[in-house]
N, C-alpha and C. Protein backbone atom coordinates (compact mmCIF):
# COMPACT_ATOMS: atom_id res chain seq x y z
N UNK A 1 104.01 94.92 108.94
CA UNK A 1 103.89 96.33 108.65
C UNK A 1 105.05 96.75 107.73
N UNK A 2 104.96 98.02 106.84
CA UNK A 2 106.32 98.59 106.14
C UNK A 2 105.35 99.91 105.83
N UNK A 3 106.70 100.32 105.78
CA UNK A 3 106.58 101.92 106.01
C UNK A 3 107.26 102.62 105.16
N UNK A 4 107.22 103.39 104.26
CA UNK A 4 107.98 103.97 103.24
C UNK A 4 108.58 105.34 103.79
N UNK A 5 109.66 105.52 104.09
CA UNK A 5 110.40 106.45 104.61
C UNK A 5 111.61 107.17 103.43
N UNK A 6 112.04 108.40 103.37
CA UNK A 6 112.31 109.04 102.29
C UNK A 6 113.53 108.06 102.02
N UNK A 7 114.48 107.41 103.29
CA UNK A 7 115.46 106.79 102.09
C UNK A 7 115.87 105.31 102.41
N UNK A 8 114.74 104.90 103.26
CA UNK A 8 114.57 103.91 103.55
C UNK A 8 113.16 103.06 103.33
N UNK A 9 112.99 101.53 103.20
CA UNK A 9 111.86 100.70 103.39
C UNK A 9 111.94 99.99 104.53
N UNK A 10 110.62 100.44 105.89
CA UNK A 10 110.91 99.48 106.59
C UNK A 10 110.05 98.46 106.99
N UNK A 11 110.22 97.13 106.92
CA UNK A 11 109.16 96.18 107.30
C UNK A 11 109.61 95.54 108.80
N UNK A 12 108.40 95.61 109.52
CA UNK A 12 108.22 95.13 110.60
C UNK A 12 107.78 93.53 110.97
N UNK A 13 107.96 92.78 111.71
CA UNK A 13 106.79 92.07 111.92
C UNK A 13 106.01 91.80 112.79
N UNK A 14 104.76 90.75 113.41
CA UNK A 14 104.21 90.72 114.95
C UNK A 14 105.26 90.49 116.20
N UNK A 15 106.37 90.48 116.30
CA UNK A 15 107.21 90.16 116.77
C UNK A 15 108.12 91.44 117.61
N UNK A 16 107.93 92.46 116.40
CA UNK A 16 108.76 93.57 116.64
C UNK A 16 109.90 93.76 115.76
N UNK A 17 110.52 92.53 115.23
CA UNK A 17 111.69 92.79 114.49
C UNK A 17 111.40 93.28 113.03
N UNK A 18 112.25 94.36 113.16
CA UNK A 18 112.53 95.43 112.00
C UNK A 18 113.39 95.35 110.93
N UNK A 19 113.34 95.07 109.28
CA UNK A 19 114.13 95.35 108.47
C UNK A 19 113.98 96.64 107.25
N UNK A 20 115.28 97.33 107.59
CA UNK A 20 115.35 98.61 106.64
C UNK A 20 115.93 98.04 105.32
N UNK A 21 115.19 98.61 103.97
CA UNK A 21 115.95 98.08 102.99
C UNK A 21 116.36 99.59 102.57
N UNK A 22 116.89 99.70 101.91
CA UNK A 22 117.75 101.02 101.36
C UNK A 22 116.79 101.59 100.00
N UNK A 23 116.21 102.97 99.98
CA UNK A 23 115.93 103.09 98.47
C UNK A 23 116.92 103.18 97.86
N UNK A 24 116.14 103.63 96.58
CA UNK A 24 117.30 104.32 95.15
C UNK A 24 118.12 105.40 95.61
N UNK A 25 119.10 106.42 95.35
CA UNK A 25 119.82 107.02 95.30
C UNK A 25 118.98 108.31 95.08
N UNK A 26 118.95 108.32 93.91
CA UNK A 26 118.79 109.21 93.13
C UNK A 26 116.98 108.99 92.93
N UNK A 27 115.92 108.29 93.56
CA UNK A 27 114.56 108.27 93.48
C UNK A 27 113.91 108.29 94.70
N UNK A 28 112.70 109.15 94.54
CA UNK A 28 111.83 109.70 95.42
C UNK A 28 110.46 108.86 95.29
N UNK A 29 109.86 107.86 96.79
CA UNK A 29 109.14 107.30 96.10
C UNK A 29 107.88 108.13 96.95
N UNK A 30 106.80 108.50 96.17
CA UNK A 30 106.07 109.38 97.01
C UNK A 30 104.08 108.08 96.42
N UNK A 31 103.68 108.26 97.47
CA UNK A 31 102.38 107.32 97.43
C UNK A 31 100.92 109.04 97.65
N UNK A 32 100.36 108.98 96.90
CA UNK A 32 99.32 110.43 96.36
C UNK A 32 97.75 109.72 96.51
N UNK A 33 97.23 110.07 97.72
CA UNK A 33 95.90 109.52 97.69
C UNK A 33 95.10 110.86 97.60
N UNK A 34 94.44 110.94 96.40
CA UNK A 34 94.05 112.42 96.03
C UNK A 34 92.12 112.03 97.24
N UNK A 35 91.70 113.33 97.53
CA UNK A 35 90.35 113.01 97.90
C UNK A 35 89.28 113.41 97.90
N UNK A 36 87.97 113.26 97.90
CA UNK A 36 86.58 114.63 97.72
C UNK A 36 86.62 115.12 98.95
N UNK A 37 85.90 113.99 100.11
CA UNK A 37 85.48 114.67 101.20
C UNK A 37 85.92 114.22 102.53
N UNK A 38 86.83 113.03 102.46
CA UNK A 38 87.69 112.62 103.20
C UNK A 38 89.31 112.58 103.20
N UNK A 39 89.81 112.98 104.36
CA UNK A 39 91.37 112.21 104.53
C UNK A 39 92.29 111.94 105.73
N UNK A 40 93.04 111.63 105.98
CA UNK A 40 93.74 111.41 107.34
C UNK A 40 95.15 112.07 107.02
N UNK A 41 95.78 112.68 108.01
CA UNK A 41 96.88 112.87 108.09
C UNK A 41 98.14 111.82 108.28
N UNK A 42 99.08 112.23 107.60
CA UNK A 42 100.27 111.23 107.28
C UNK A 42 101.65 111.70 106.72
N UNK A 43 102.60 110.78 106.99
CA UNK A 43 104.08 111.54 106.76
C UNK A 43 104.76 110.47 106.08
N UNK A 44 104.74 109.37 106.59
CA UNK A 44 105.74 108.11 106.00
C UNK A 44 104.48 107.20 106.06
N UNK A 45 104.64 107.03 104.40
CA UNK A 45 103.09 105.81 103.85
C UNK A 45 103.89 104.31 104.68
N UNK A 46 102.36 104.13 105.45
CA UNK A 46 102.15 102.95 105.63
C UNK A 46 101.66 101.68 104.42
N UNK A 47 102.47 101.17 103.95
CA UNK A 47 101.38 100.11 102.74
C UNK A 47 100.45 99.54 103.25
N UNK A 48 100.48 99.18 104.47
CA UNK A 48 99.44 97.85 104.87
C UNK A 48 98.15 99.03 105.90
N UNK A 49 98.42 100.10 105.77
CA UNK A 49 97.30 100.53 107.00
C UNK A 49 96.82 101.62 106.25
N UNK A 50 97.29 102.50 105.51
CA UNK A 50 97.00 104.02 105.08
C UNK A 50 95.37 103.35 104.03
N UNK A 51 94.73 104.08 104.26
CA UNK A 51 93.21 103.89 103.09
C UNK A 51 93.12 105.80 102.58
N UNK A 52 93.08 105.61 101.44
CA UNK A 52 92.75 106.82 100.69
C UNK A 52 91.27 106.48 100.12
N UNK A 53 90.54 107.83 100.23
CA UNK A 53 89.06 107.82 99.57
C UNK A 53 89.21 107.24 98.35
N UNK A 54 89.80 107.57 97.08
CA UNK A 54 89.08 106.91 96.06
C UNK A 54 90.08 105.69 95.20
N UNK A 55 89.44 104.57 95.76
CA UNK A 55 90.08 103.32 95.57
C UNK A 55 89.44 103.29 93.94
N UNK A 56 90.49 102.24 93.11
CA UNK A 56 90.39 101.81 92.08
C UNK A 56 89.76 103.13 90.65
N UNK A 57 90.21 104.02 90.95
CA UNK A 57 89.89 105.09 90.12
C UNK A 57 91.42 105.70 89.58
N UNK A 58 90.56 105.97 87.89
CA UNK A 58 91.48 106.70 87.14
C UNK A 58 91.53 107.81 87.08
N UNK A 59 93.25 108.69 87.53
CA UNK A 59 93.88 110.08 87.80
C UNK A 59 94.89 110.15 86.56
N UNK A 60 94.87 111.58 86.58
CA UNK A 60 96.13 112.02 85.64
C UNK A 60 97.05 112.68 86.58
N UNK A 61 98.28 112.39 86.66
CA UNK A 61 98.74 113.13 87.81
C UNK A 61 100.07 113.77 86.53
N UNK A 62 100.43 114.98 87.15
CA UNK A 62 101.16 115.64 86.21
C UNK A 62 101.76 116.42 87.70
N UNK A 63 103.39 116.48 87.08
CA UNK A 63 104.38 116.79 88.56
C UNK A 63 105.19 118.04 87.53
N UNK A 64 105.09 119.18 88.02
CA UNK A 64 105.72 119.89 87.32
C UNK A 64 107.12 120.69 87.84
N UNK A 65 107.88 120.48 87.68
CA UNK A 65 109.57 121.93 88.67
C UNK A 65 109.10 122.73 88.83
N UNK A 66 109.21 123.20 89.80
CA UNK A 66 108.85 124.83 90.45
C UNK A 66 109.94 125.89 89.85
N UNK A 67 110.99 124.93 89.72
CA UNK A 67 112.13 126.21 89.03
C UNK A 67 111.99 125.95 87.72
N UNK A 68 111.72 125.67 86.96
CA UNK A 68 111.37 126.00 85.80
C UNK A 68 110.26 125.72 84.76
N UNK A 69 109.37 125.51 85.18
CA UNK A 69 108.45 124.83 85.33
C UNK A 69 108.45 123.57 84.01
N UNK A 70 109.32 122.69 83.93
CA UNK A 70 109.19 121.61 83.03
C UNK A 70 108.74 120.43 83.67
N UNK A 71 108.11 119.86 82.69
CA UNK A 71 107.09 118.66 83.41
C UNK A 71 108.23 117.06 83.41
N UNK A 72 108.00 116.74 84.95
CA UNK A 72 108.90 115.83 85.56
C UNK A 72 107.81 114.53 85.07
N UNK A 73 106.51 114.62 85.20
CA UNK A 73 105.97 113.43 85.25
C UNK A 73 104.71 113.52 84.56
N UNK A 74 104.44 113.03 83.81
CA UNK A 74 102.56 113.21 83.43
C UNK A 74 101.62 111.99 83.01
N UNK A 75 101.30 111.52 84.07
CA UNK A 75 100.76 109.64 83.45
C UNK A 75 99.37 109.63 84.25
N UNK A 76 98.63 108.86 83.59
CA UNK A 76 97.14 108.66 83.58
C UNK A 76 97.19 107.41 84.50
N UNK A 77 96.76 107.28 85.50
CA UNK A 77 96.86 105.87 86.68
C UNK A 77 95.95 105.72 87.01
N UNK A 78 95.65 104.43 87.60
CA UNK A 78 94.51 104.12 88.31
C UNK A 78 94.95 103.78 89.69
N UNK A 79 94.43 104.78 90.34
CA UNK A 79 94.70 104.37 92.44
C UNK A 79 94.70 102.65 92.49
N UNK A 80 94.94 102.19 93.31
CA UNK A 80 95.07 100.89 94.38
C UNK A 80 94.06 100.87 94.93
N UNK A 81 93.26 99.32 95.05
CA UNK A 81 92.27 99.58 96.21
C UNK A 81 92.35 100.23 97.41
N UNK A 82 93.31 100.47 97.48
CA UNK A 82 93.57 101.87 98.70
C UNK A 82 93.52 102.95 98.91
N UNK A 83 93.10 103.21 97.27
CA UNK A 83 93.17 104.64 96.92
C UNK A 83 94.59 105.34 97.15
N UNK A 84 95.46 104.78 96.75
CA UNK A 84 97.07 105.64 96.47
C UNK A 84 97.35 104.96 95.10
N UNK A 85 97.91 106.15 94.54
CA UNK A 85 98.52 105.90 93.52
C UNK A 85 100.37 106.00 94.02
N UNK A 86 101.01 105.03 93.89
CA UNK A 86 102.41 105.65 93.83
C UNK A 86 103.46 105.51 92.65
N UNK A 87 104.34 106.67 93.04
CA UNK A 87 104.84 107.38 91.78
C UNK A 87 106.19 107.62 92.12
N UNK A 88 107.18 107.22 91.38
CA UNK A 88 109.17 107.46 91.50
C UNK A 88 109.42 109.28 91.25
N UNK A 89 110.12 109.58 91.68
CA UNK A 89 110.27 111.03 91.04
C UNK A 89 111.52 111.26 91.33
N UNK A 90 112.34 111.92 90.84
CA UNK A 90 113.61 112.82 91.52
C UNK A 90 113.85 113.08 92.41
N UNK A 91 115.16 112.48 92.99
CA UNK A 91 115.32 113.40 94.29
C UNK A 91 115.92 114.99 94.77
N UNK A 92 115.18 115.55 95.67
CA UNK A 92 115.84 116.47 95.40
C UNK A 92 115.12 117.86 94.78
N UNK A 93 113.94 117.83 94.63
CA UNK A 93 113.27 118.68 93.77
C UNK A 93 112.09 119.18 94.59
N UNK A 94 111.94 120.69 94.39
CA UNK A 94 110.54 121.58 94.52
C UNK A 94 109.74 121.52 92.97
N UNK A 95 108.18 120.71 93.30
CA UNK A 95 107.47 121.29 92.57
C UNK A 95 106.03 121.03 92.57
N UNK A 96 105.34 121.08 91.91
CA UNK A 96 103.69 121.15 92.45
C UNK A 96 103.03 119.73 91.13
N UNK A 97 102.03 119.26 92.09
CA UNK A 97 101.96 118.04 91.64
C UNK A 97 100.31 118.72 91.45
N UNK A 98 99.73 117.85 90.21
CA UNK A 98 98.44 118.45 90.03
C UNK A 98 97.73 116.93 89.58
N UNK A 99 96.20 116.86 89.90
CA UNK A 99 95.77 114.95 90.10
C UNK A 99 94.61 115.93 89.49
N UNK A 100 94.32 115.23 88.25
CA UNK A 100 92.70 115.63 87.91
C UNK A 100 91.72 114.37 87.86
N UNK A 101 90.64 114.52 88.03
CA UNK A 101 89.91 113.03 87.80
C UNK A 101 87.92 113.51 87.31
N UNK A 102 88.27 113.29 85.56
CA UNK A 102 87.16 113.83 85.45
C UNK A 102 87.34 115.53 85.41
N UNK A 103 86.05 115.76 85.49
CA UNK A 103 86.47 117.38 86.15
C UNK A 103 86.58 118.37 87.25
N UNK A 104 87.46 117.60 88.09
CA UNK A 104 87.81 117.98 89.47
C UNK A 104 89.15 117.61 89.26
N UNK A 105 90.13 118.89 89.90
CA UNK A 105 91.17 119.20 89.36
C UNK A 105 91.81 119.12 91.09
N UNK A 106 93.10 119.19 91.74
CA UNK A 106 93.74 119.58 92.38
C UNK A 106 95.05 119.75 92.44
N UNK A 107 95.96 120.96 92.80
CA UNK A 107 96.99 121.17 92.90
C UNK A 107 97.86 121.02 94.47
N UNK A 108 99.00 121.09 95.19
CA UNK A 108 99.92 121.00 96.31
C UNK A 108 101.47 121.48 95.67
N UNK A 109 102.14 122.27 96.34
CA UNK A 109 103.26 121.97 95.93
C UNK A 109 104.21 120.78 96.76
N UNK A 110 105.27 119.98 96.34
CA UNK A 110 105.81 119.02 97.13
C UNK A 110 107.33 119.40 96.66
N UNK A 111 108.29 118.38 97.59
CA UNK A 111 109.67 118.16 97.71
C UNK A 111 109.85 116.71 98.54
N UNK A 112 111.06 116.31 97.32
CA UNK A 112 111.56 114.79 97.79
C UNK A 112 112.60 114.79 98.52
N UNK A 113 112.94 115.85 99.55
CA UNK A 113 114.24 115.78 99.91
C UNK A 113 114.14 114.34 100.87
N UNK A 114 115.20 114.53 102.05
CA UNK A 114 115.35 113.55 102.82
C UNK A 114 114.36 113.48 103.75
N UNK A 115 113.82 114.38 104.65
CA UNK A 115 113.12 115.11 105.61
C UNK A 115 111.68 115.22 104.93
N UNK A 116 111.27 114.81 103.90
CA UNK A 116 110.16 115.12 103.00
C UNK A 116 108.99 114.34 103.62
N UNK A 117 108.24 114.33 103.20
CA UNK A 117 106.59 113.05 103.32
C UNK A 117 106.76 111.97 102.19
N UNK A 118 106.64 110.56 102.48
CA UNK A 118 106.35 109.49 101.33
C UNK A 118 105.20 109.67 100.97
N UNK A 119 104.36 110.10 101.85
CA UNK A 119 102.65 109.87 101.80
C UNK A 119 102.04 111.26 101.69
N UNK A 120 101.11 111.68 100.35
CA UNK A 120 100.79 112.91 100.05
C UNK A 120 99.29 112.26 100.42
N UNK A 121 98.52 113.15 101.27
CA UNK A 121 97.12 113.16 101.78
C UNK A 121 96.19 114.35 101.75
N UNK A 122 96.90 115.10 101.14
CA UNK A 122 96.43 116.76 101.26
C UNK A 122 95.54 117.45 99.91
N UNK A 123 95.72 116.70 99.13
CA UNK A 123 95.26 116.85 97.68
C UNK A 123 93.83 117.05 97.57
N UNK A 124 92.95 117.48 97.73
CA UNK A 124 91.75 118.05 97.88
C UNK A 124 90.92 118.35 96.13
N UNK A 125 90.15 117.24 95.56
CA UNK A 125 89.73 117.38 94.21
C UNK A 125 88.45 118.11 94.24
N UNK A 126 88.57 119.32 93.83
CA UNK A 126 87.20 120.09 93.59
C UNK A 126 86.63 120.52 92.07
């Protein structure tokens, strides 16, 4: 198992024993499974267990500052057979992340603090 936690990586194994690796400093790693009509609730992405609705599909995800609104991120991806796309961002920051696919658009606002979510599940494409 591993688990993406805001400032830690932790992998488990069948055993029980646990290793934390340390993130970046200064990077926020956040995993965005945008969805139509399904999703599960979540806080710290699991890699090996979390499934997002739309596997192997191309998103534009565009992350914009809430304080001023300049654009932090804007790249065209294709989800994981898992349907997550994940994405580095700043730490430290309020702002609203927007996933279009086609023409179904969705917005959330987010924050990378410490206390934050790795795993965005809330994204709702209409």
């Amino acid at each position: 198992m591993a688990s993406v936690q805001s400032e830690v990586l932790v992998v488990s194994d069948d055993g029980g024993r646990q290793t934390a690796l340390e993130m970046p400093e200064d990077e926020f790693y956040l995993s965005v499974a945008p969805y139509v009509d399904q999703t599960h609730e979540c806080h710290y992405h699991a890699l090996t267990s979390c499934l997002g609705e739309l596997g192997n599909e191309e998103v534009r995800i565009t992350v914009t500052d809430s304080a001023g609104d300049a654009v932090i991120l804007d790249e065209l991806v294709r989800t994981f057979d898992n349907g997550f796309a994940g994405i580095w961002l700043p730490r430290d920051i309020d702002a609203t992340l927007t996933v279009e696919r086609g023409n179904q658009a969705g917005s959330v606002p987010i924050s990378t603090g410490a206390d934050d979510p790795t795993c965005l599940t809330t994204l709702q494409l209409v």
